[in-house]
PDB file of N, CA and C in Angstrom:
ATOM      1  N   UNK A   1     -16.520   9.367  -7.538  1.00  0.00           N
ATOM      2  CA  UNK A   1     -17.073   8.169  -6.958  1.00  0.00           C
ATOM      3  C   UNK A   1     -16.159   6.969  -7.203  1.00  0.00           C
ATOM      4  N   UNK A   2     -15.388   6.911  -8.124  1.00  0.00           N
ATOM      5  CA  UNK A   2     -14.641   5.866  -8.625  1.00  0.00           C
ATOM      6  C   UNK A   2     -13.515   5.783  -8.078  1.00  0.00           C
ATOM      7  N   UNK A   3     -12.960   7.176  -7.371  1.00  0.00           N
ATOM      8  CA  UNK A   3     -11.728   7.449  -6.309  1.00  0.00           C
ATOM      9  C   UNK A   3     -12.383   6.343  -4.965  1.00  0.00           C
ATOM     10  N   UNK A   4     -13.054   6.919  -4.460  1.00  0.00           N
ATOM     11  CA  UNK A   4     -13.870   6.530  -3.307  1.00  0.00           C
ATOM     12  C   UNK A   4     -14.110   5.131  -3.275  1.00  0.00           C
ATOM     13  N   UNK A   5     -14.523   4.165  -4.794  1.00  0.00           N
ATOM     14  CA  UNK A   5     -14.562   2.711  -4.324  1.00  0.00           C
ATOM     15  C   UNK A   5     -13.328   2.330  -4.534  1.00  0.00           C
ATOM     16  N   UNK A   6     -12.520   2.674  -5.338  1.00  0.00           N
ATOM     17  CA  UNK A   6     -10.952   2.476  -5.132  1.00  0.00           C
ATOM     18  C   UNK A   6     -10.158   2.368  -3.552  1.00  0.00           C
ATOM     19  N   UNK A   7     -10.800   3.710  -3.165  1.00  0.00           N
ATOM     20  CA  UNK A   7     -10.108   3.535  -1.702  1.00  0.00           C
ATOM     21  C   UNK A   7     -10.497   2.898  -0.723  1.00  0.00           C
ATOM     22  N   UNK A   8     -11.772   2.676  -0.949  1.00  0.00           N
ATOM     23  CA  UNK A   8     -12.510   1.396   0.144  1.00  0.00           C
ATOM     24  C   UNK A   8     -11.988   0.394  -0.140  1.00  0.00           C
ATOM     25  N   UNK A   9     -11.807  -0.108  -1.430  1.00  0.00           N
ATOM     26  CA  UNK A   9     -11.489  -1.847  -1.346  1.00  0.00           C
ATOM     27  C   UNK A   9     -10.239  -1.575  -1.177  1.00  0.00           C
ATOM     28  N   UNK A  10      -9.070  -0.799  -1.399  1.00  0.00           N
ATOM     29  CA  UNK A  10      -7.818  -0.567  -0.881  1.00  0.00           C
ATOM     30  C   UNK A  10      -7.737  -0.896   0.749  1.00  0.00           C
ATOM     31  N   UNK A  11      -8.689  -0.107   1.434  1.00  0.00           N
ATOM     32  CA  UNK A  11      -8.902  -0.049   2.625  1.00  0.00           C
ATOM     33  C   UNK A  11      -9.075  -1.615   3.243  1.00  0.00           C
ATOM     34  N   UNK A  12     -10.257  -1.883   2.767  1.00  0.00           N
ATOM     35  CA  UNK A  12     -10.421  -3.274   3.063  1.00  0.00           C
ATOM     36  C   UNK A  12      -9.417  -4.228   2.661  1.00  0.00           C
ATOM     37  N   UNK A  13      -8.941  -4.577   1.790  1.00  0.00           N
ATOM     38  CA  UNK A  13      -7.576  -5.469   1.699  1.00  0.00           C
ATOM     39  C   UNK A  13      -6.952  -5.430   2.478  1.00  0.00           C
ATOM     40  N   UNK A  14      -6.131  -3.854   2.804  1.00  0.00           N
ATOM     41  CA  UNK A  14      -5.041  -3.410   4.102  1.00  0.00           C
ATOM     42  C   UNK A  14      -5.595  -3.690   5.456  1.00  0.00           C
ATOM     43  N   UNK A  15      -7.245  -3.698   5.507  1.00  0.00           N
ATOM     44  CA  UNK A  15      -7.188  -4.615   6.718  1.00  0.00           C
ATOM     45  C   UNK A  15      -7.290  -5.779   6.523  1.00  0.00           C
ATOM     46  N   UNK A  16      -8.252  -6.668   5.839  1.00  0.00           N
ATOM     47  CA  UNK A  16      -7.564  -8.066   5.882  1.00  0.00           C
ATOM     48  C   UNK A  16      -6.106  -8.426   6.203  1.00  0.00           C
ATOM     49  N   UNK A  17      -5.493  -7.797   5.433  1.00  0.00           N
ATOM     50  CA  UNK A  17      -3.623  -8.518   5.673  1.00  0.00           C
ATOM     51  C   UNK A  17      -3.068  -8.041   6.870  1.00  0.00           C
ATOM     52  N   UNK A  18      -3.407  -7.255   7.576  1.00  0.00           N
ATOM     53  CA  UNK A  18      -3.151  -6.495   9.173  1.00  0.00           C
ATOM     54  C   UNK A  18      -3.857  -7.973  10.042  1.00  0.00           C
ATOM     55  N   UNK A  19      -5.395  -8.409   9.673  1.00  0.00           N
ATOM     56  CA  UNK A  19      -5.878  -9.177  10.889  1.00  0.00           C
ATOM     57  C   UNK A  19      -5.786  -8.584  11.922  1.00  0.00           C
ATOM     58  N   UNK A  20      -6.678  -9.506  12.699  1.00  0.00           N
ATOM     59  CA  UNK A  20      -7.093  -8.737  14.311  1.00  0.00           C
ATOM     60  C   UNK A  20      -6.239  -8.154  14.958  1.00  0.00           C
ATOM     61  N   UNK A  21      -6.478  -6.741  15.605  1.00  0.00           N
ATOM     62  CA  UNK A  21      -7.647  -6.306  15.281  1.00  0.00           C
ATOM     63  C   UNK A  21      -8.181  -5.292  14.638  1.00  0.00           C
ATOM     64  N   UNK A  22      -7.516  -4.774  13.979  1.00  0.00           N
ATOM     65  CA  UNK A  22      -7.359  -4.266  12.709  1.00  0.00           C
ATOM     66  C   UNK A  22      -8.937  -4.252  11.683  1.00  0.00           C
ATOM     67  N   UNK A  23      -8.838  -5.484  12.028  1.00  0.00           N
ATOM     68  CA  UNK A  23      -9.759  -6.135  10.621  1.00  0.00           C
ATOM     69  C   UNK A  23     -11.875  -5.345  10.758  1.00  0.00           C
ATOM     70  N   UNK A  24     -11.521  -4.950  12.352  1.00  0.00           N
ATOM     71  CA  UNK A  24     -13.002  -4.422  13.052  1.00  0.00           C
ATOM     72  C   UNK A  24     -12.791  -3.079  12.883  1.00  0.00           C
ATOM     73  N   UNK A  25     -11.896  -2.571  12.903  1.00  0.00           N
ATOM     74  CA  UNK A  25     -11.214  -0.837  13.307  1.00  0.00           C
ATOM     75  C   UNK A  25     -12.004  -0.292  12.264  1.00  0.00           C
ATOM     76  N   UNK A  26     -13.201   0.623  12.204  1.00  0.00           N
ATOM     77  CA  UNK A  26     -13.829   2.032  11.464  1.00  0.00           C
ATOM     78  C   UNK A  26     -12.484   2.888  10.889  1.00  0.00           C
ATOM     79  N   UNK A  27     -13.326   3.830  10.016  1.00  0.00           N
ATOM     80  CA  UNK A  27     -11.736   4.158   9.314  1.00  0.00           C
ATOM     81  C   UNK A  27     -11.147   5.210  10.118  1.00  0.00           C
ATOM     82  N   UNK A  28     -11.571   5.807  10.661  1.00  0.00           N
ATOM     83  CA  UNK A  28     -11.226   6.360  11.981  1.00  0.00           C
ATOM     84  C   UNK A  28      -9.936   6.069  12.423  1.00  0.00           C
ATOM     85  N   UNK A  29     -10.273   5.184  13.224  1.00  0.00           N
ATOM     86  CA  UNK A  29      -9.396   4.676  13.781  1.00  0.00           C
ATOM     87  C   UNK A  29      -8.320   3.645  12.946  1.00  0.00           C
ATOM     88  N   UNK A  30      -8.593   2.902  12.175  1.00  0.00           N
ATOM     89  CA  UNK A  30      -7.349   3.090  10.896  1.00  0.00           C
ATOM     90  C   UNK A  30      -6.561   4.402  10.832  1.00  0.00           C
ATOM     91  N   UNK A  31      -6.847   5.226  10.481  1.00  0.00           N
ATOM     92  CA  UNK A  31      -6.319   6.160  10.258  1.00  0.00           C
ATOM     93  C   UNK A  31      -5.250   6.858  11.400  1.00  0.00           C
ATOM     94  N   UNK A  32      -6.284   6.916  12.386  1.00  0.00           N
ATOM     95  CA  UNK A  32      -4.864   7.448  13.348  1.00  0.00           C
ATOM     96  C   UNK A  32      -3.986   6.118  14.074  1.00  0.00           C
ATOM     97  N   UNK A  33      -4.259   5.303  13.349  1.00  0.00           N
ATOM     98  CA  UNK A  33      -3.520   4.089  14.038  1.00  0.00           C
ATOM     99  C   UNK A  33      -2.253   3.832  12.877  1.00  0.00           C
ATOM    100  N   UNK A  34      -2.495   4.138  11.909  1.00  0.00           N
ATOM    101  CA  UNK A  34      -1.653   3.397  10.409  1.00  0.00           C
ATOM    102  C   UNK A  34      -1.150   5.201   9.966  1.00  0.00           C
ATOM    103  N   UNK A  35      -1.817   5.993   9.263  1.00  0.00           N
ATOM    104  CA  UNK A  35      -1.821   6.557   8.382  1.00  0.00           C
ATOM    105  C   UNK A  35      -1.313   8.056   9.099  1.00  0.00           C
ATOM    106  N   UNK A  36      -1.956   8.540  10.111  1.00  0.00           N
ATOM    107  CA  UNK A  36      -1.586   9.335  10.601  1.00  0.00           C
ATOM    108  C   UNK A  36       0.044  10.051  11.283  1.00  0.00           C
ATOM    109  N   UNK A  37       0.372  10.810  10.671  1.00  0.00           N
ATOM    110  CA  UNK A  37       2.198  11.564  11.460  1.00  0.00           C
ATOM    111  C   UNK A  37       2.801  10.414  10.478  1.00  0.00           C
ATOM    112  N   UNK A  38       2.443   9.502   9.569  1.00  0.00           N
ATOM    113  CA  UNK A  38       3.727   8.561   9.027  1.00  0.00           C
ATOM    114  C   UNK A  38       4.452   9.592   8.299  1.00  0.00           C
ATOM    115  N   UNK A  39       5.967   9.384   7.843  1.00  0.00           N
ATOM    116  CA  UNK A  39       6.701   9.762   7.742  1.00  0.00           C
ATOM    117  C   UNK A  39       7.013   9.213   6.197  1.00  0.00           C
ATOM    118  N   UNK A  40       7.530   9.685   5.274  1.00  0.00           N
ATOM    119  CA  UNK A  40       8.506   8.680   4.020  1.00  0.00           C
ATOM    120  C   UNK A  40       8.440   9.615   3.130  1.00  0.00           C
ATOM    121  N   UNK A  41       9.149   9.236   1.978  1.00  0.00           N
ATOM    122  CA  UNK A  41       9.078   9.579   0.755  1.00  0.00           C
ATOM    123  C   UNK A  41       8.342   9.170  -0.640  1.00  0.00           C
ATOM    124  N   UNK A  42       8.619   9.856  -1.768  1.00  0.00           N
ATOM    125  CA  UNK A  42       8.521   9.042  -2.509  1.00  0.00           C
ATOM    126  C   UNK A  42       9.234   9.564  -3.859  1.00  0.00           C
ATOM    127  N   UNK A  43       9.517   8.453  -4.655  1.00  0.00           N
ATOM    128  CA  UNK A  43      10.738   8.589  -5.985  1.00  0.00           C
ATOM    129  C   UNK A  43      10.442   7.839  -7.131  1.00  0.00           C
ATOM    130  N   UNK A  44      10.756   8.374  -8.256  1.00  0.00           N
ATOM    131  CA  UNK A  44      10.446   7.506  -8.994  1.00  0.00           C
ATOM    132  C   UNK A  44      11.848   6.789  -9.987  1.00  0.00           C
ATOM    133  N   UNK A  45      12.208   5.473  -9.293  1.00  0.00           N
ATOM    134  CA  UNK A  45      13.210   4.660  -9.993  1.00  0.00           C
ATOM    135  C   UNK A  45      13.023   3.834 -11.099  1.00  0.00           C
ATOM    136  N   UNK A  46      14.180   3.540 -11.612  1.00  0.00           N
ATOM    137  CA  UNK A  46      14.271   2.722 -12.748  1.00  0.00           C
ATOM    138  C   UNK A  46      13.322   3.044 -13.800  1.00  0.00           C
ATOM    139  N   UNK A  47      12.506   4.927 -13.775  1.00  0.00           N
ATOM    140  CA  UNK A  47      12.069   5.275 -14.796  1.00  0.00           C
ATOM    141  C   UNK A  47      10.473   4.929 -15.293  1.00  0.00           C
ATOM    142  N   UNK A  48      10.352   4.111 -14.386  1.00  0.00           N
ATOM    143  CA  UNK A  48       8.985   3.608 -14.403  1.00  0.00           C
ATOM    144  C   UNK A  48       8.330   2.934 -12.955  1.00  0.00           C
ATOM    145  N   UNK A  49       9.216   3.322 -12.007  1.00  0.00           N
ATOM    146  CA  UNK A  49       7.969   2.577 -10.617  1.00  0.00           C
ATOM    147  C   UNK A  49       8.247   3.855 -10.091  1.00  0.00           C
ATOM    148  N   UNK A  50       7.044   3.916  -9.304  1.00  0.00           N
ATOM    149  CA  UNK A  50       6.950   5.114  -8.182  1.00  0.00           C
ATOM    150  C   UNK A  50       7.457   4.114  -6.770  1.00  0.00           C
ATOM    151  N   UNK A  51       8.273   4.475  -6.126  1.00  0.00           N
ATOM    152  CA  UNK A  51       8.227   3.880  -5.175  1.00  0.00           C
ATOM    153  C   UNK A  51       8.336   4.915  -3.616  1.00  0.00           C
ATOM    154  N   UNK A  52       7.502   4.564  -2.705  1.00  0.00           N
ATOM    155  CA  UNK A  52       6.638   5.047  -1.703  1.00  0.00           C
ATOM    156  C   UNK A  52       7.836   4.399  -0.591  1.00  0.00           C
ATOM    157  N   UNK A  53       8.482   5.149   0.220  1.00  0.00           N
ATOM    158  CA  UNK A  53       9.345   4.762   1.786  1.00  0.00           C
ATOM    159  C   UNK A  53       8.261   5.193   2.487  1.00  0.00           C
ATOM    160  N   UNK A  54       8.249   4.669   3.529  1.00  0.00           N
ATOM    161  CA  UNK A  54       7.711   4.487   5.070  1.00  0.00           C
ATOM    162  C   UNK A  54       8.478   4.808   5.778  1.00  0.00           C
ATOM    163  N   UNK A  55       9.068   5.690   6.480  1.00  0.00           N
ATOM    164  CA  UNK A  55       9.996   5.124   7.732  1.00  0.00           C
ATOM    165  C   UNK A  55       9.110   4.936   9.065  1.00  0.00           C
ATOM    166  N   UNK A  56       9.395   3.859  10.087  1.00  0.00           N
ATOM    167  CA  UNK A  56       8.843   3.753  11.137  1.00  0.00           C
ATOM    168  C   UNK A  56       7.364   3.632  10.977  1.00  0.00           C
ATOM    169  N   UNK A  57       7.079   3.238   9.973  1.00  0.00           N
ATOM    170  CA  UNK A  57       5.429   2.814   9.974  1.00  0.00           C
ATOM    171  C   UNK A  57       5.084   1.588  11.119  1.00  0.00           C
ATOM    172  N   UNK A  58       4.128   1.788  11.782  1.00  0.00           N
ATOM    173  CA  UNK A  58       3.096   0.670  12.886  1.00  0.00           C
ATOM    174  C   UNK A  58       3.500  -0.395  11.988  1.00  0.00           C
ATOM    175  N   UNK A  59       3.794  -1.998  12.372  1.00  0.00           N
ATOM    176  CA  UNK A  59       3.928  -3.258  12.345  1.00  0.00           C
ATOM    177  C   UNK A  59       4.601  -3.084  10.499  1.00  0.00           C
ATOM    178  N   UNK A  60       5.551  -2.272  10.716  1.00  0.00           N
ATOM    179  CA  UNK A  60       6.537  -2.699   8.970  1.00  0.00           C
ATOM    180  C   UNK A  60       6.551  -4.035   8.737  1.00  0.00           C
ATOM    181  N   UNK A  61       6.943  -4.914   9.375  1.00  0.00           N
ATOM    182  CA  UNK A  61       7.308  -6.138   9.216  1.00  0.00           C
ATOM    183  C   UNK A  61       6.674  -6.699   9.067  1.00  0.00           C
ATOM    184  N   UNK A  62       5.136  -6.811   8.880  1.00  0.00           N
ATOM    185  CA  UNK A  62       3.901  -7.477   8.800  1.00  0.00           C
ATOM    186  C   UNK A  62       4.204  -6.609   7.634  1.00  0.00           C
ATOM    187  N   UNK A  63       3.247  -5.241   7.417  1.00  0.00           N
ATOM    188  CA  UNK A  63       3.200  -4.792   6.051  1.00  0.00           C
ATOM    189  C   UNK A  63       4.340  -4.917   5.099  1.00  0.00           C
ATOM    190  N   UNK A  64       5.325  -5.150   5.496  1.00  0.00           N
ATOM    191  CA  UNK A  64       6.921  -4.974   4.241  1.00  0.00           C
ATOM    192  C   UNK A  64       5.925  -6.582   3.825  1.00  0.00           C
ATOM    193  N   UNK A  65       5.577  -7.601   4.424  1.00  0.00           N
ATOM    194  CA  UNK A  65       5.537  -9.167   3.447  1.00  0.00           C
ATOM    195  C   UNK A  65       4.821  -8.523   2.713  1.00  0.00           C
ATOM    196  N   UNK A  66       3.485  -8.013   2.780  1.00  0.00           N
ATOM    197  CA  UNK A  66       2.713  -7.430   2.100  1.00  0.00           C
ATOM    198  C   UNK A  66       2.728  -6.962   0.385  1.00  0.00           C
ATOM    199  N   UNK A  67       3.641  -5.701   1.043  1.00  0.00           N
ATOM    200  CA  UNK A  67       3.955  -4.558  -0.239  1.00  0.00           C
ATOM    201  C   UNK A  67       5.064  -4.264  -0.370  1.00  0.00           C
ATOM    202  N   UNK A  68       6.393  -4.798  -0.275  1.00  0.00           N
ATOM    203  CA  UNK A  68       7.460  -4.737  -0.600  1.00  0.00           C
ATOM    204  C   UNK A  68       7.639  -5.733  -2.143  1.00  0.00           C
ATOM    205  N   UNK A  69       8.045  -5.254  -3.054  1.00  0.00           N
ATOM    206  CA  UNK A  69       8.164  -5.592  -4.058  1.00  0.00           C
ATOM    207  C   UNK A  69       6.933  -6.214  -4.583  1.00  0.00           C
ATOM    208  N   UNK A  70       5.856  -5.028  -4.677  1.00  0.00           N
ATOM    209  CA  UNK A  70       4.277  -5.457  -5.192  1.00  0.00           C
ATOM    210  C   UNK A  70       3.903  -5.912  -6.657  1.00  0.00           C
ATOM    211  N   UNK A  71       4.964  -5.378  -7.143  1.00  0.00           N
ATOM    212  CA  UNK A  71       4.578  -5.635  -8.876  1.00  0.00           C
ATOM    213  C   UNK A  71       4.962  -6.721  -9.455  1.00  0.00           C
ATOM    214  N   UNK A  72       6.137  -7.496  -8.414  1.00  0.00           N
ATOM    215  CA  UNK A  72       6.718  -9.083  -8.185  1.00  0.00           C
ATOM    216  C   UNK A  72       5.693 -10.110  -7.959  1.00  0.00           C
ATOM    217  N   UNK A  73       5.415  -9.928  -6.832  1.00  0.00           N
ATOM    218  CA  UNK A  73       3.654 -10.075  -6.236  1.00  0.00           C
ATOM    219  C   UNK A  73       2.905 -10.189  -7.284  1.00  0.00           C
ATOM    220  N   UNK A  74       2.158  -9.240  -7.362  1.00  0.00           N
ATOM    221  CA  UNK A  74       0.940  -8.730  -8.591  1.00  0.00           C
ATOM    222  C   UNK A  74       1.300  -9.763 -10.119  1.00  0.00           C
ATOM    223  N   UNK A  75       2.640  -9.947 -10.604  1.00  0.00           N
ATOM    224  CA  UNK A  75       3.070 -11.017 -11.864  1.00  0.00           C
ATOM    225  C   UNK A  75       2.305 -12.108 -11.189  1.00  0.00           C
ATOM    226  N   UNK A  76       2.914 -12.556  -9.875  1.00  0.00           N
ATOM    227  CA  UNK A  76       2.904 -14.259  -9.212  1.00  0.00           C
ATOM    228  C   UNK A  76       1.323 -14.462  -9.695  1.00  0.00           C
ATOM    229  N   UNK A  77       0.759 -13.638  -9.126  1.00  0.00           N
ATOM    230  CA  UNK A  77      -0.654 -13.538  -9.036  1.00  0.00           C
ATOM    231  C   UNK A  77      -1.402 -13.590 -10.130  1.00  0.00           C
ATOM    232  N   UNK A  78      -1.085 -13.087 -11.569  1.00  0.00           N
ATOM    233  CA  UNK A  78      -1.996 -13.254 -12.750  1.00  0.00           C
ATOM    234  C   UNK A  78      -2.184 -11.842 -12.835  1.00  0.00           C
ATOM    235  N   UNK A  79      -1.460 -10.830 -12.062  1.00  0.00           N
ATOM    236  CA  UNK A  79      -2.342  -9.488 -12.565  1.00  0.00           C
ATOM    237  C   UNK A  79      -1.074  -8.371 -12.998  1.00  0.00           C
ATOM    238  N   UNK A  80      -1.082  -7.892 -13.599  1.00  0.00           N
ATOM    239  CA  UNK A  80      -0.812  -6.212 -14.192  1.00  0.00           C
ATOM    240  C   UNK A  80      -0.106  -5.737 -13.742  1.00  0.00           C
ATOM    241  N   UNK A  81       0.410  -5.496 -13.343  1.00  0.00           N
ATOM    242  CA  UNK A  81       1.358  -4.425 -12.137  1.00  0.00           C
ATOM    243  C   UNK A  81       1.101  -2.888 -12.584  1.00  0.00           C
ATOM    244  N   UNK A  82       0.943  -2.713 -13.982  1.00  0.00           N
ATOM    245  CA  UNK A  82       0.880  -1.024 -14.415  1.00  0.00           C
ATOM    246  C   UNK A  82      -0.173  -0.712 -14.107  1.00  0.00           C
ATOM    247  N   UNK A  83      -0.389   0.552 -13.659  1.00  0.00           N
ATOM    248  CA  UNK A  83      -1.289   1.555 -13.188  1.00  0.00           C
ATOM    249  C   UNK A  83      -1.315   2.393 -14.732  1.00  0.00           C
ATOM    250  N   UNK A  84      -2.700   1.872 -15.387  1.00  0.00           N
ATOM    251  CA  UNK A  84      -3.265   2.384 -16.354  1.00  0.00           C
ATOM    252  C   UNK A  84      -3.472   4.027 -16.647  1.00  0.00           C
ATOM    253  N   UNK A  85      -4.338   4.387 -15.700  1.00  0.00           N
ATOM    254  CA  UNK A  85      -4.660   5.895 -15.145  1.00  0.00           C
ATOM    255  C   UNK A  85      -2.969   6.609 -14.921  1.00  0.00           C
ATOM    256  N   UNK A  86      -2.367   6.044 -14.815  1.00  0.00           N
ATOM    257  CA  UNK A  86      -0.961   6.920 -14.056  1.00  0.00           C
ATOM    258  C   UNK A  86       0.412   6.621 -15.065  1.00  0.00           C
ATOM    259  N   UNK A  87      -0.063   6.412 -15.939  1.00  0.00           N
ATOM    260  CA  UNK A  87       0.410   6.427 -16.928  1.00  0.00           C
ATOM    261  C   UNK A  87       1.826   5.368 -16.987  1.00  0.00           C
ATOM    262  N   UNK A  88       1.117   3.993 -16.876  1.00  0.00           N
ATOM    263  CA  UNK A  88       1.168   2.598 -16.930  1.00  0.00           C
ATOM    264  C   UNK A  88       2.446   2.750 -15.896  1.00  0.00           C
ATOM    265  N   UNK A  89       2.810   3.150 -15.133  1.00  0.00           N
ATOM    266  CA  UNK A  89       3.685   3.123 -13.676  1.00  0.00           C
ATOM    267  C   UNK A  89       3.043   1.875 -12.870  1.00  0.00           C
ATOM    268  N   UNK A  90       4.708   1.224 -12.495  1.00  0.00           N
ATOM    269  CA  UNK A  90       4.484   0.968 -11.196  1.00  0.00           C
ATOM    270  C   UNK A  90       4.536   1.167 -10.116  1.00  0.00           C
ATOM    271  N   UNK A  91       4.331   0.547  -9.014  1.00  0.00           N
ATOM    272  CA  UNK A  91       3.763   1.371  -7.829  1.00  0.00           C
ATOM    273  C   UNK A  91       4.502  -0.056  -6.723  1.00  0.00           C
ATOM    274  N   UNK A  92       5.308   0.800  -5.780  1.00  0.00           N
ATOM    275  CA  UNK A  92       6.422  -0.613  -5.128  1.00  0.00           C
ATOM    276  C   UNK A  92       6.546   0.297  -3.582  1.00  0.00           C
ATOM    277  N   UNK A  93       6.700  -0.269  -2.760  1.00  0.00           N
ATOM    278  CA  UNK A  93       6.779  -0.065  -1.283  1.00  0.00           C
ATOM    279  C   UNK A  93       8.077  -0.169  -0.412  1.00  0.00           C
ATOM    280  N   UNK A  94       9.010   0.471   0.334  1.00  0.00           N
ATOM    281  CA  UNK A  94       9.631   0.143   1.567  1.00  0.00           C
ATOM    282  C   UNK A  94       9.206   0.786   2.695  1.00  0.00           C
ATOM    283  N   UNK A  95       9.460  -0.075   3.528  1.00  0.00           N
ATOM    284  CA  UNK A  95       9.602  -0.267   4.760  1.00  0.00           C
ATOM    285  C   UNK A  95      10.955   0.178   5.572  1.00  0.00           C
ATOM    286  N   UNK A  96      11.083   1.406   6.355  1.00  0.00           N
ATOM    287  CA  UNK A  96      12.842   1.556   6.740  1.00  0.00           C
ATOM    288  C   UNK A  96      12.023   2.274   8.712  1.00  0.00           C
TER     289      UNK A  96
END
């Protein structure tokens, strides 16, 4: 259950920062609009971030302001960047 409200308010954030019309879309349709056939990797650099590629993800350039260098972000902000559960990793994004 604690996966599940994790991924809703995940969900909901990622649409807020998308905006219309996005922001109405059921997860449904999120899904085959964003999430679905994407393509990327993922690696873990500098020993402690996981970092997640995209290639050719729907509107990169909107999402790269987003989540490109999140744990940069997340300081500005007052919060944590380590992922407690995952064994205090961070967690960082491109866009290609």
């Amino acid at each position: 259950m604690t996966m599940a409200l994790m991924a809703q308010a995940a969900i909901h954030q990622f649409r807020e920062r998308l905006g219309p019309p996005a922001q109405t879309w059921d997860a449904e349709h999120l899904a085959k609009a964003y999430f679905a056939g994407l393509e990327g990797d993922i690696r873990v650099v500098d020993g402690n971030t996981i970092q997640v590629t995209y290639y050719n993800a729907p509107d990169a350039n909107q999402l790269s302001a987003h989540y490109t260098d999140l744990p940069a972000k997340l300081r500005t902000a007052g919060i944590d960047p380590r992922i407690p559960w995952l064994y205090e990793f961070l967690l960082d994004f491109r866009f290609r």
